[in-house]
PDB file of N, CA and C in Angstrom:
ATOM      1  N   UNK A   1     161.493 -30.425 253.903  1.00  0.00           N
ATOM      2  CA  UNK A   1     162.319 -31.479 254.445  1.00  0.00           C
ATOM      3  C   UNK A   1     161.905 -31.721 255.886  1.00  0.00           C
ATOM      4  N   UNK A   2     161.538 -32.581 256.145  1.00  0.00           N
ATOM      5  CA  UNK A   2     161.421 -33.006 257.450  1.00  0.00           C
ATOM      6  C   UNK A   2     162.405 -33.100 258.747  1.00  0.00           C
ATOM      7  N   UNK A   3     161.768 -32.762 259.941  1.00  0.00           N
ATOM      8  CA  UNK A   3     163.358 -32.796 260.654  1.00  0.00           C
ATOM      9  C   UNK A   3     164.148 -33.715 260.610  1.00  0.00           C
ATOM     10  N   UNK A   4     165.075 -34.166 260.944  1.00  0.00           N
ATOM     11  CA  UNK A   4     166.107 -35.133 260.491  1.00  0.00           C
ATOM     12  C   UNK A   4     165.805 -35.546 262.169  1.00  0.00           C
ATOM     13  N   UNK A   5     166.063 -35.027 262.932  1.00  0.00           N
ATOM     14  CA  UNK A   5     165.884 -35.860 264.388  1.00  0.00           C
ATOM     15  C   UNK A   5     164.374 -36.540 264.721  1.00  0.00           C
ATOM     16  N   UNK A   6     163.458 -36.419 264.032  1.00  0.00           N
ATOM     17  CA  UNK A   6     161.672 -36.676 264.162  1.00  0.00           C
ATOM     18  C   UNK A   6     161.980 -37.756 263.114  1.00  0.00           C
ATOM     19  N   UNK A   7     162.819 -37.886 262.302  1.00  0.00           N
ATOM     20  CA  UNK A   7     162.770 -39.303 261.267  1.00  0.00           C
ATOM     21  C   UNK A   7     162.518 -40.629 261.975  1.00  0.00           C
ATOM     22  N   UNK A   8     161.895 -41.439 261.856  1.00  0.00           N
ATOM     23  CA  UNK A   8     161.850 -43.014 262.559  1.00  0.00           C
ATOM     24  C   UNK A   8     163.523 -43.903 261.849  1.00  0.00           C
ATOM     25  N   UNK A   9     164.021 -43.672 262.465  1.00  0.00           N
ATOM     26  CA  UNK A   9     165.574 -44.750 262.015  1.00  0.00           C
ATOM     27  C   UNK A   9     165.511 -45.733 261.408  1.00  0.00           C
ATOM     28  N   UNK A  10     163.975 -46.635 261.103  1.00  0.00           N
ATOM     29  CA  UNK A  10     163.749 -47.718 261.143  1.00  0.00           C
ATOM     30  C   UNK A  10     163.075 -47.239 259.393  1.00  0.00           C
ATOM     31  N   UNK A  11     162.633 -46.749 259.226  1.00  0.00           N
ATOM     32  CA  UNK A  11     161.562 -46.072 258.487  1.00  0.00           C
ATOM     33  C   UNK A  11     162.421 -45.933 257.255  1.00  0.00           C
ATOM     34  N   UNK A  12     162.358 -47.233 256.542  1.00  0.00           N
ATOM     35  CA  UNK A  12     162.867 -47.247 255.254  1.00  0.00           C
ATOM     36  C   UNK A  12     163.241 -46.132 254.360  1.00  0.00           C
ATOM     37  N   UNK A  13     161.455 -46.319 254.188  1.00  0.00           N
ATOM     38  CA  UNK A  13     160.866 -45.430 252.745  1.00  0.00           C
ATOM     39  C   UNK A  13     161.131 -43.629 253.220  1.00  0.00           C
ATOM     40  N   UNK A  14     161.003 -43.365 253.966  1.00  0.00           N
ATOM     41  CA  UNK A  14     160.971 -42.704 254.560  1.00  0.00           C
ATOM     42  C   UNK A  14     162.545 -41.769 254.669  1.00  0.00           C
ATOM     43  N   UNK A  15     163.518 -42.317 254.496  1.00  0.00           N
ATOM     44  CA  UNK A  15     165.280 -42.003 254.130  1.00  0.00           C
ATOM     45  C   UNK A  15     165.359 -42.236 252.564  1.00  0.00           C
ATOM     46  N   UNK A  16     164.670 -42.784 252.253  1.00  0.00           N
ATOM     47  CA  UNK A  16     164.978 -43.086 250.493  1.00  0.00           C
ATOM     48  C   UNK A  16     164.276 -41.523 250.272  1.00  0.00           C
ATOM     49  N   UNK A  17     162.813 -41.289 250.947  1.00  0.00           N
ATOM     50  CA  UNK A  17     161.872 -40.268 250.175  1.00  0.00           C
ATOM     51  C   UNK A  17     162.896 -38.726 250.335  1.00  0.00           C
ATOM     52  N   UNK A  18     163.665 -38.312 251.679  1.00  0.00           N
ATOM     53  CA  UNK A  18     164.212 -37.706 251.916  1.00  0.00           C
ATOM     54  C   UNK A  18     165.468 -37.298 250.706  1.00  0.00           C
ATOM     55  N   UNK A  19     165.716 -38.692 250.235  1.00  0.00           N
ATOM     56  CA  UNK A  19     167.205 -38.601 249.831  1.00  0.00           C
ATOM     57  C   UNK A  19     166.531 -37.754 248.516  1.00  0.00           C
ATOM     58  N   UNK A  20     165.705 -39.052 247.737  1.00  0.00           N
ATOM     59  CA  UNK A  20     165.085 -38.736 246.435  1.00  0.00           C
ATOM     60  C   UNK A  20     164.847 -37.237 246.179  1.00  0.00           C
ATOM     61  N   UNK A  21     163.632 -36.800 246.994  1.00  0.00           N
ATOM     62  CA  UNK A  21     162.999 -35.146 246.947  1.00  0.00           C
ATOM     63  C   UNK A  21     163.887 -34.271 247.586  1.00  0.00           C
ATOM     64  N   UNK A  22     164.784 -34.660 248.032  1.00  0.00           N
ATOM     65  CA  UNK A  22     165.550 -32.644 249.162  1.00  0.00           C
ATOM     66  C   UNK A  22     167.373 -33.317 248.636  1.00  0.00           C
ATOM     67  N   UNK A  23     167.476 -33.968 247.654  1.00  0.00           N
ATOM     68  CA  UNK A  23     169.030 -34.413 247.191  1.00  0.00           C
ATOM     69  C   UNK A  23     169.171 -34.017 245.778  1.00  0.00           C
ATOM     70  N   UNK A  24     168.215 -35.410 245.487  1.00  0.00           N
ATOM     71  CA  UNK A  24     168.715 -35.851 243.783  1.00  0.00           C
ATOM     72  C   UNK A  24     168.436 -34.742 242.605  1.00  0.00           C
ATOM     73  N   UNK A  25     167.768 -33.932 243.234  1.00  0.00           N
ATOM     74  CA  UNK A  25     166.929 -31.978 242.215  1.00  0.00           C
ATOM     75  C   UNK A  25     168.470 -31.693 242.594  1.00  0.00           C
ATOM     76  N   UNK A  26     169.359 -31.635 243.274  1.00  0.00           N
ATOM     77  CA  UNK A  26     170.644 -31.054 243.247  1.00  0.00           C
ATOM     78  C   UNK A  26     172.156 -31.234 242.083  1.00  0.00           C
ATOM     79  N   UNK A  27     171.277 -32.732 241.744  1.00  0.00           N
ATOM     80  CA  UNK A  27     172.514 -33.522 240.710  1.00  0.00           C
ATOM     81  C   UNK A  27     173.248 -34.288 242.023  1.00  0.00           C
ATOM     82  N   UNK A  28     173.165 -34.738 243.057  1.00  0.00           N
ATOM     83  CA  UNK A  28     173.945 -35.537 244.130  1.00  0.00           C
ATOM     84  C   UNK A  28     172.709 -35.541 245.128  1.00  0.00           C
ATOM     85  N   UNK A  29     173.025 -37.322 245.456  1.00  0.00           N
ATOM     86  CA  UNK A  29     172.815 -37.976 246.233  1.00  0.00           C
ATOM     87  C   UNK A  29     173.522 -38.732 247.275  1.00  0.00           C
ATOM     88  N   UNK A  30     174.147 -38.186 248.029  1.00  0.00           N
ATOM     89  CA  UNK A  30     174.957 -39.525 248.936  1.00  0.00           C
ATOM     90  C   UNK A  30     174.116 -40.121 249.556  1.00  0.00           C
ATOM     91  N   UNK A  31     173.968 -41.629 249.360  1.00  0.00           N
ATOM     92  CA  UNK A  31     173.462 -43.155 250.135  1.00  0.00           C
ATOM     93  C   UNK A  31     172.237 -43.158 249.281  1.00  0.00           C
ATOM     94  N   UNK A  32     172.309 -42.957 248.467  1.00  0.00           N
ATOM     95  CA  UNK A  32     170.679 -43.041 247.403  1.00  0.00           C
ATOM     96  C   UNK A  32     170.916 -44.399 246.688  1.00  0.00           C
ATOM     97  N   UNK A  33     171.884 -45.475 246.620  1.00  0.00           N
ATOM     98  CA  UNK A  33     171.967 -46.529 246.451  1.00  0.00           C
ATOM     99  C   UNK A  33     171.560 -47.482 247.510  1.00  0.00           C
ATOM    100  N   UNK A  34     172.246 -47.239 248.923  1.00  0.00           N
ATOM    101  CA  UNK A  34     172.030 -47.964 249.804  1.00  0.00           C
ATOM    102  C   UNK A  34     170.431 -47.896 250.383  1.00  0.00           C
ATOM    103  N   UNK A  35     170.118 -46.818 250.027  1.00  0.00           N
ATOM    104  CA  UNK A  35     168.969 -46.553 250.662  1.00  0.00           C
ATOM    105  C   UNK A  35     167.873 -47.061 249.870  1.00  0.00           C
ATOM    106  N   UNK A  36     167.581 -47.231 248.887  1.00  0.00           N
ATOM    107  CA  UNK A  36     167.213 -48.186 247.705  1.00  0.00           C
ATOM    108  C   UNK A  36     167.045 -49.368 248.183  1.00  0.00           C
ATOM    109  N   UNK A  37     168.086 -50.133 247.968  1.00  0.00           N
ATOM    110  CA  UNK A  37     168.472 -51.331 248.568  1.00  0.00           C
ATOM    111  C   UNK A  37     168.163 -52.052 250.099  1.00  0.00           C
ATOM    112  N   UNK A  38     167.853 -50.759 250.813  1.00  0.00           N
ATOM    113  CA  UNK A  38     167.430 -51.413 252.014  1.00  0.00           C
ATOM    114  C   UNK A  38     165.878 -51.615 251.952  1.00  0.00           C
ATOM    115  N   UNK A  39     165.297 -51.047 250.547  1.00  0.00           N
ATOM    116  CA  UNK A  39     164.115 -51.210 250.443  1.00  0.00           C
ATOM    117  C   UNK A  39     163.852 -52.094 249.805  1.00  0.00           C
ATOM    118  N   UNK A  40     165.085 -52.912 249.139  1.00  0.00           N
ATOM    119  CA  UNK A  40     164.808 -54.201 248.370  1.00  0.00           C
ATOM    120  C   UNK A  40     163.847 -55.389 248.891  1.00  0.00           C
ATOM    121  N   UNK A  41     164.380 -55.695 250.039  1.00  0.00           N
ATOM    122  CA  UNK A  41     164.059 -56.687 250.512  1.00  0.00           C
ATOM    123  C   UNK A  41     162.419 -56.886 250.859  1.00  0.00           C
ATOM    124  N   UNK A  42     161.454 -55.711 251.250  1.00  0.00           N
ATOM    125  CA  UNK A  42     160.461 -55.515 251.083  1.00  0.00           C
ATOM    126  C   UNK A  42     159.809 -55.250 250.151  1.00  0.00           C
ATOM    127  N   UNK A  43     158.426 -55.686 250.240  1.00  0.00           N
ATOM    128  CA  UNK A  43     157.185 -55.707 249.029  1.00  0.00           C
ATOM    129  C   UNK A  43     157.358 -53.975 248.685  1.00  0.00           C
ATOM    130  N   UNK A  44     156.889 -53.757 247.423  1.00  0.00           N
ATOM    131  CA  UNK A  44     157.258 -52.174 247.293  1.00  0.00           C
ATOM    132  C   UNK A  44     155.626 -51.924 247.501  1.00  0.00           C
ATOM    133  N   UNK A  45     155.591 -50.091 247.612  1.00  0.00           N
ATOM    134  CA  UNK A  45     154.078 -49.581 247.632  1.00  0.00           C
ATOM    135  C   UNK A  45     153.843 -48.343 246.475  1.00  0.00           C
ATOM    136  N   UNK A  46     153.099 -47.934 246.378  1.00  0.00           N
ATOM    137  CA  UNK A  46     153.062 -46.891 245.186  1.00  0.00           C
ATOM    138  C   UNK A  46     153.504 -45.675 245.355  1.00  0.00           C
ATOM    139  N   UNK A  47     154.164 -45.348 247.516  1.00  0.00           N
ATOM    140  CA  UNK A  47     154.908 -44.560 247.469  1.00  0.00           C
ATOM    141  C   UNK A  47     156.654 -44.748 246.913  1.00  0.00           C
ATOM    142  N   UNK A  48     156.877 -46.192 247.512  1.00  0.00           N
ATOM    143  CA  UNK A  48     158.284 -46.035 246.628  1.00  0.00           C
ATOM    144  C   UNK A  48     158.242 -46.043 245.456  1.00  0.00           C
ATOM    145  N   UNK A  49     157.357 -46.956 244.404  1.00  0.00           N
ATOM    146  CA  UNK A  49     157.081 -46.999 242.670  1.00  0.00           C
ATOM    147  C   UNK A  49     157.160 -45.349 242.594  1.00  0.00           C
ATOM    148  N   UNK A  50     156.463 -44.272 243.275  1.00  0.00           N
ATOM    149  CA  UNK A  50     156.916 -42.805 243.097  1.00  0.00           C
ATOM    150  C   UNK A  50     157.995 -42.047 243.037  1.00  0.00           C
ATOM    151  N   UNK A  51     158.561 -42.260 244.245  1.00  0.00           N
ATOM    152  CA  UNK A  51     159.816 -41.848 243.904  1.00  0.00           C
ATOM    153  C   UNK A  51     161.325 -43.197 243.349  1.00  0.00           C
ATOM    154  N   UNK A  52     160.738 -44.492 242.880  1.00  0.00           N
ATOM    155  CA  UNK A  52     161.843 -44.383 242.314  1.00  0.00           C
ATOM    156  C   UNK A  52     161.431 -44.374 240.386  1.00  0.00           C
ATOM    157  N   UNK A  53     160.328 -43.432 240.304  1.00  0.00           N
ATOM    158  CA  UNK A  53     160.107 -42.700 238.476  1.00  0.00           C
ATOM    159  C   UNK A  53     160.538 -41.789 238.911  1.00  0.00           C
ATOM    160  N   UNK A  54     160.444 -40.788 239.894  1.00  0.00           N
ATOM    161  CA  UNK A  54     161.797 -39.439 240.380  1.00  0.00           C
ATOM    162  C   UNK A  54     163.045 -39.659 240.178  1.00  0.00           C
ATOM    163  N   UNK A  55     163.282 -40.715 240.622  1.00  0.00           N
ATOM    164  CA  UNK A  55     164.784 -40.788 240.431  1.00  0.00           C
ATOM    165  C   UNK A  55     165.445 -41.450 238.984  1.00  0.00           C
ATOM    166  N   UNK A  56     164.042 -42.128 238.233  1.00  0.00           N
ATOM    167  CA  UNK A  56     164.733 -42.129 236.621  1.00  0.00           C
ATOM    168  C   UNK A  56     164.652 -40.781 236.033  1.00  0.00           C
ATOM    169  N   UNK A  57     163.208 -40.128 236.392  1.00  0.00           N
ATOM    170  CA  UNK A  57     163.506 -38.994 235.449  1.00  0.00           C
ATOM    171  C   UNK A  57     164.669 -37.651 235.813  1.00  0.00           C
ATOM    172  N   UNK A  58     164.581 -37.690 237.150  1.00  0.00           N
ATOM    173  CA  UNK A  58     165.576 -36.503 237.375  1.00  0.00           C
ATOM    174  C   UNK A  58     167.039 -37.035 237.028  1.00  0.00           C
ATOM    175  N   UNK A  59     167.535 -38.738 237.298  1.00  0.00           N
ATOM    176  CA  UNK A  59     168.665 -38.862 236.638  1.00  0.00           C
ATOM    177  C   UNK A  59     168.707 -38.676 235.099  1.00  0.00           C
ATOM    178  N   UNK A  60     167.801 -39.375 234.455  1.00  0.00           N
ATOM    179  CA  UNK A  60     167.899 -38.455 233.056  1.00  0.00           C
ATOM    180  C   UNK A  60     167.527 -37.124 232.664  1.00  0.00           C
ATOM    181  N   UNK A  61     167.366 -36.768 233.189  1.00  0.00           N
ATOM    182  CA  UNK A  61     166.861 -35.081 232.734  1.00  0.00           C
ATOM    183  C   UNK A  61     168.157 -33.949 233.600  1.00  0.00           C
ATOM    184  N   UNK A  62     168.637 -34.087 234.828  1.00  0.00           N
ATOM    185  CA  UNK A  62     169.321 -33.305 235.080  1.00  0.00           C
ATOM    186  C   UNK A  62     170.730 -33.088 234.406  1.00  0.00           C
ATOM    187  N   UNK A  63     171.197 -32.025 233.667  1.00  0.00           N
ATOM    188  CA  UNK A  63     172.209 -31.705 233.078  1.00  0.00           C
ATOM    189  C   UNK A  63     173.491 -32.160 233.787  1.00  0.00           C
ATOM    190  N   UNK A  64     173.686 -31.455 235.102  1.00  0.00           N
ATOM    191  CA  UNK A  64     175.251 -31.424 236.183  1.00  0.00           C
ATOM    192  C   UNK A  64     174.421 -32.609 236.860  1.00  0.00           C
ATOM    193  N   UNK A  65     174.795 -33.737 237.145  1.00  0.00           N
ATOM    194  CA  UNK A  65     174.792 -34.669 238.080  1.00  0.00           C
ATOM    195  C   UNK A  65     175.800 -35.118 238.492  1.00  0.00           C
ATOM    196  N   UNK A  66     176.341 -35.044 239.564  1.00  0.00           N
ATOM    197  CA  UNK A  66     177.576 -35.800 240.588  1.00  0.00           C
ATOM    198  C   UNK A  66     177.884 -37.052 239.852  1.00  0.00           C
ATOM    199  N   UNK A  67     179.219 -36.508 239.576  1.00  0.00           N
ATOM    200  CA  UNK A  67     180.099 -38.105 238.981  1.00  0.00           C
ATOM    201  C   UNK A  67     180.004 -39.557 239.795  1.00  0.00           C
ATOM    202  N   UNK A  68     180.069 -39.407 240.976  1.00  0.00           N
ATOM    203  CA  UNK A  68     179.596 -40.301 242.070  1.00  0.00           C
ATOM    204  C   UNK A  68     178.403 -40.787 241.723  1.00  0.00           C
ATOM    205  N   UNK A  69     177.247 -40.104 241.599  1.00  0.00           N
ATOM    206  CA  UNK A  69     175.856 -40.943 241.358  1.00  0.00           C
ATOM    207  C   UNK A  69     176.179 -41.456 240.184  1.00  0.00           C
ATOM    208  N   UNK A  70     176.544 -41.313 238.958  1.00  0.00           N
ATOM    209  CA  UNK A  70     176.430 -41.840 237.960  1.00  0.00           C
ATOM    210  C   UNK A  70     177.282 -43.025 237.572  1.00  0.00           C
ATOM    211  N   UNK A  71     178.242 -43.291 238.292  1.00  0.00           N
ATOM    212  CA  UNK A  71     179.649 -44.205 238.349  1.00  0.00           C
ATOM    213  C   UNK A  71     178.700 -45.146 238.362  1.00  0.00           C
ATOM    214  N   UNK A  72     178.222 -46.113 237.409  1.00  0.00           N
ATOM    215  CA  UNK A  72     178.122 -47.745 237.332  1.00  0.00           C
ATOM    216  C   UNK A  72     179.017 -48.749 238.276  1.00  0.00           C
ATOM    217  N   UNK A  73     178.002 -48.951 239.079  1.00  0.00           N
ATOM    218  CA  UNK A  73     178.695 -50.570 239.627  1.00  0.00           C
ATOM    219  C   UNK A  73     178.055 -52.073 238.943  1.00  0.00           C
ATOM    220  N   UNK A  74     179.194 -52.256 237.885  1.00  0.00           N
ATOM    221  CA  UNK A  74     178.924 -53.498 236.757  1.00  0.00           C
ATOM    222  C   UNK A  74     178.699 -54.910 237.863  1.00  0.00           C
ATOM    223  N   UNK A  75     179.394 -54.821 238.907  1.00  0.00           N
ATOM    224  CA  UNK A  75     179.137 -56.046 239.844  1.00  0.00           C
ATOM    225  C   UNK A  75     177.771 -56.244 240.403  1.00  0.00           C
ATOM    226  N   UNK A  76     176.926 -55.256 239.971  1.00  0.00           N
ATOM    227  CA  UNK A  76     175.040 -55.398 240.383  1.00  0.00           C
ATOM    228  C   UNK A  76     174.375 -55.596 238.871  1.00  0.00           C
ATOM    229  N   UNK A  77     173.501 -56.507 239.173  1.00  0.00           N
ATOM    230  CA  UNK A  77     172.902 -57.233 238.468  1.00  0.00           C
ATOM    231  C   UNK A  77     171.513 -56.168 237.740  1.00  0.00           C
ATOM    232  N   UNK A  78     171.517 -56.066 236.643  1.00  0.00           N
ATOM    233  CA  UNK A  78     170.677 -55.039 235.647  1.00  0.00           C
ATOM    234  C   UNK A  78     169.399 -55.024 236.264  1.00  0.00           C
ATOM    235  N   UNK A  79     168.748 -56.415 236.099  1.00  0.00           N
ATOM    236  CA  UNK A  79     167.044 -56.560 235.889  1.00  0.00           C
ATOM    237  C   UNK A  79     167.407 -56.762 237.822  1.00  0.00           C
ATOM    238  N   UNK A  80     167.929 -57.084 238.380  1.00  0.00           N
ATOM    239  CA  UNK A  80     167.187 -56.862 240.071  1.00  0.00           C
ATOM    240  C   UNK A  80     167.644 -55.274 240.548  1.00  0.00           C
ATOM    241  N   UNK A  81     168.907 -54.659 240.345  1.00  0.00           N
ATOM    242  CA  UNK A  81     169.253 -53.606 240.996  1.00  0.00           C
ATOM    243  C   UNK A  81     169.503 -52.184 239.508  1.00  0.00           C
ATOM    244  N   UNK A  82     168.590 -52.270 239.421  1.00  0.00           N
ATOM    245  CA  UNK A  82     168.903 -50.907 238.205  1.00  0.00           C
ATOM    246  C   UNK A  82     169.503 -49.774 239.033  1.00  0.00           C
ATOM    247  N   UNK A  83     169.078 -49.256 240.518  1.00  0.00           N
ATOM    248  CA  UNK A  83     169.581 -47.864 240.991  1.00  0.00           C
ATOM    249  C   UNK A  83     171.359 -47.817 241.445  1.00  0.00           C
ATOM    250  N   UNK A  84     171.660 -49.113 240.806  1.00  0.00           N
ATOM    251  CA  UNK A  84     172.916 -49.051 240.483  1.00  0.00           C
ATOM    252  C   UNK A  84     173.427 -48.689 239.489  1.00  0.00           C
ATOM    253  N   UNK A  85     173.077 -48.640 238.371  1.00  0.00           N
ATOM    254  CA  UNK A  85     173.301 -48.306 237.478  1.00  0.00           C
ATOM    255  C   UNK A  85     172.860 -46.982 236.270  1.00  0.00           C
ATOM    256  N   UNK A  86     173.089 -45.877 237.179  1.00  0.00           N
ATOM    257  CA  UNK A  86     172.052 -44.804 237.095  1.00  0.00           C
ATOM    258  C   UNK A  86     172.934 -44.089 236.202  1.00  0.00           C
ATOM    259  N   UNK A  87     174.370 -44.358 235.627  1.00  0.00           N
ATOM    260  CA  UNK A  87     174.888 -43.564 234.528  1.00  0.00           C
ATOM    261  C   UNK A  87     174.715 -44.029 233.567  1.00  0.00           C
ATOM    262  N   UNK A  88     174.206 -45.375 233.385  1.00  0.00           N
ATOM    263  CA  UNK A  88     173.375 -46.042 231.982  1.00  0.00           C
ATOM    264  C   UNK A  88     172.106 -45.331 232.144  1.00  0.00           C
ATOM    265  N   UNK A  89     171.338 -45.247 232.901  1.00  0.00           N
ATOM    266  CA  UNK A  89     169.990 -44.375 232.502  1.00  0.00           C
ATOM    267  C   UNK A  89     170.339 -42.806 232.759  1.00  0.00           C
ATOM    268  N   UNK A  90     171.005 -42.137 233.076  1.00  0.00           N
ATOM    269  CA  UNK A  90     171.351 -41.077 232.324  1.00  0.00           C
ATOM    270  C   UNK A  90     172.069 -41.144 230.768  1.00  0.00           C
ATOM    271  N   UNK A  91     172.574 -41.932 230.992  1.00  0.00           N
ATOM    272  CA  UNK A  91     173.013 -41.595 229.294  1.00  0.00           C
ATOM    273  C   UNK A  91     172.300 -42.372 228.553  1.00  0.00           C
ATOM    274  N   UNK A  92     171.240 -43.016 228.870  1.00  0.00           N
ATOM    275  CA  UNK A  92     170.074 -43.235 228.149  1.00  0.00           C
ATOM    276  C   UNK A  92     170.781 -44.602 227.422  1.00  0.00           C
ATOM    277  N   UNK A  93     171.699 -45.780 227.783  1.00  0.00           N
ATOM    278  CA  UNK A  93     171.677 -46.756 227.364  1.00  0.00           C
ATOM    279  C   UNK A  93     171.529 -47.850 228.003  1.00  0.00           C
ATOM    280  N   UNK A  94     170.885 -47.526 229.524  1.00  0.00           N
ATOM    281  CA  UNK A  94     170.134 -48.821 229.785  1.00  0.00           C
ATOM    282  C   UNK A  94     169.582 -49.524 229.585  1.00  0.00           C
ATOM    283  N   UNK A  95     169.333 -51.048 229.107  1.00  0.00           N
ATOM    284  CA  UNK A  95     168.399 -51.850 228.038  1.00  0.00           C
ATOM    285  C   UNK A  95     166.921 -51.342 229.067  1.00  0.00           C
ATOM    286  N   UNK A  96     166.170 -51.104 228.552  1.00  0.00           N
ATOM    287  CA  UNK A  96     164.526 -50.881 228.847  1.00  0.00           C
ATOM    288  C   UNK A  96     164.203 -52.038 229.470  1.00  0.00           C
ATOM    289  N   UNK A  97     164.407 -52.766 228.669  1.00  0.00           N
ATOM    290  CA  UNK A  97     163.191 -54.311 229.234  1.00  0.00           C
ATOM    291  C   UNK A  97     164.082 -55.033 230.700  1.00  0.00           C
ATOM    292  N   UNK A  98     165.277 -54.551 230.868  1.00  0.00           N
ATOM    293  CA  UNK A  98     165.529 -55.047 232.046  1.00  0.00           C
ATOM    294  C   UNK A  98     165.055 -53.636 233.643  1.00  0.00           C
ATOM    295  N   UNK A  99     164.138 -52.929 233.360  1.00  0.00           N
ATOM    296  CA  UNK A  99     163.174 -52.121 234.048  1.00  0.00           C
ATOM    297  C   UNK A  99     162.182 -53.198 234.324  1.00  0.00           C
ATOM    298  N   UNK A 100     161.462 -52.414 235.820  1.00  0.00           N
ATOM    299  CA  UNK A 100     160.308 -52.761 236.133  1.00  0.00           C
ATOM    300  C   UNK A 100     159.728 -52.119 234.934  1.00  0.00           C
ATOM    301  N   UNK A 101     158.073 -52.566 234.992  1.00  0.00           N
ATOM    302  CA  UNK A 101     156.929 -52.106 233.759  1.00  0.00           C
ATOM    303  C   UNK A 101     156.553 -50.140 233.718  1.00  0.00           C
ATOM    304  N   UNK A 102     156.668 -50.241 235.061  1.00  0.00           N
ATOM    305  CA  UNK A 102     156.243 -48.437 235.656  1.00  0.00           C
ATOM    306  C   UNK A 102     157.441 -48.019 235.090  1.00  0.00           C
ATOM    307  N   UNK A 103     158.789 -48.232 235.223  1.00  0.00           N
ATOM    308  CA  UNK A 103     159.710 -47.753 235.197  1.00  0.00           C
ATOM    309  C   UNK A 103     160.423 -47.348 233.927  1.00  0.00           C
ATOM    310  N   UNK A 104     160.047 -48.814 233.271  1.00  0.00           N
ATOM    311  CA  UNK A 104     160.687 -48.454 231.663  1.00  0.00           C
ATOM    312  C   UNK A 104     159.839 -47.743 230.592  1.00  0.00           C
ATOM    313  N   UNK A 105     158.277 -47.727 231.259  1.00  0.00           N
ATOM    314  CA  UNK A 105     157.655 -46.685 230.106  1.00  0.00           C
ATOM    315  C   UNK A 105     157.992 -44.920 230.735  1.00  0.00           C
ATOM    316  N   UNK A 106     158.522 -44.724 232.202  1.00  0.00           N
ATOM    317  CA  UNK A 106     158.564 -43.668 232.104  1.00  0.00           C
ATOM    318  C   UNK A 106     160.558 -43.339 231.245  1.00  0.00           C
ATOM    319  N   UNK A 107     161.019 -44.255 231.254  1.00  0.00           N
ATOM    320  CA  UNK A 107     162.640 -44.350 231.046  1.00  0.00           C
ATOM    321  C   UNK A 107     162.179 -44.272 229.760  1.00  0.00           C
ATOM    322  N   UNK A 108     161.397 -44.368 228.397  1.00  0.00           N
ATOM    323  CA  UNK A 108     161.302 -44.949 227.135  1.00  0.00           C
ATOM    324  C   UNK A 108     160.447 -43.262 226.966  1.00  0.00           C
ATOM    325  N   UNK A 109     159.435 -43.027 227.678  1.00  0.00           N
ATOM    326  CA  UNK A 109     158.961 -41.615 227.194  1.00  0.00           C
ATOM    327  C   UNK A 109     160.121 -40.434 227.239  1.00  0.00           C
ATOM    328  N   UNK A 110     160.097 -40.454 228.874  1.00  0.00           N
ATOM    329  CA  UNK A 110     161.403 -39.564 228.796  1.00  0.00           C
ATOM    330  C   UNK A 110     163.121 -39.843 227.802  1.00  0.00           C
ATOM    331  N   UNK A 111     162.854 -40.774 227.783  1.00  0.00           N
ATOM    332  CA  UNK A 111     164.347 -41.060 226.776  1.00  0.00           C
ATOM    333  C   UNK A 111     163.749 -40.226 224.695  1.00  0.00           C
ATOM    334  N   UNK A 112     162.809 -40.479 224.523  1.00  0.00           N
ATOM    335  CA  UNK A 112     162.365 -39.609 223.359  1.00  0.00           C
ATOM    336  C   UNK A 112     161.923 -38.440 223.404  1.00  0.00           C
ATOM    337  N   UNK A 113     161.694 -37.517 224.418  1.00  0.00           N
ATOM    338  CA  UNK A 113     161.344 -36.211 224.461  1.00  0.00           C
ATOM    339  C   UNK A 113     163.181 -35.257 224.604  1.00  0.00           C
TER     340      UNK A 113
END
């Protein structure tokens, strides 16, 4: 984990990567939505496409996950904001095709193993 005072404030990807790798292995994330989202607005890179297949597979694969992360907010829209809706892809009934392409073949492998 990186120091938390050496973080750039500004530095998007960089609070998402934190949250993703040193949180979500716990079953809880606090601000792993918002922090997502502040990355919306920018072009993505193949470091965020990385960790956000971390954060489908560890939401589906981890057993105890925080009731909080998984609580669906139905007022966000499927095909633009899926990391809202991370207790449909834990319980594995998120429609697939409203995934990015990276996203729903790792959501479609891991959903059959």
């Amino acid at each position: 984990m990186a120091d938390i005072k050496s973080i750039d404030p500004n530095d998007k990807l960089i609070w998402y990567r934190e949250i993703v790798r040193y949180s979500l292995d716990t079953g809880s994330a606090p601000g792993l939505r918002e922090r997502r989202d502040a990355l919306n607005s920018g072009a993505t890179d193949a470091a965020q496409d990385d960790l956000d297949v971390e954060v489908i597979e560890l939401t589906m694969e981890l057993p105890n996950i925080d009731a909080e992360l998984i609580n669906d907010h139905d007022d966000q829209s499927l095909d633009k904001w899926w990391w809202w809706h991370l207790g449909k892809i834990h319980n594995q009934t998120f429609p697939a095709e409203q995934l990015p392409e990276a996203l729903r073949a790792v959501y479609l492998d891991t959903e059959t193993t």
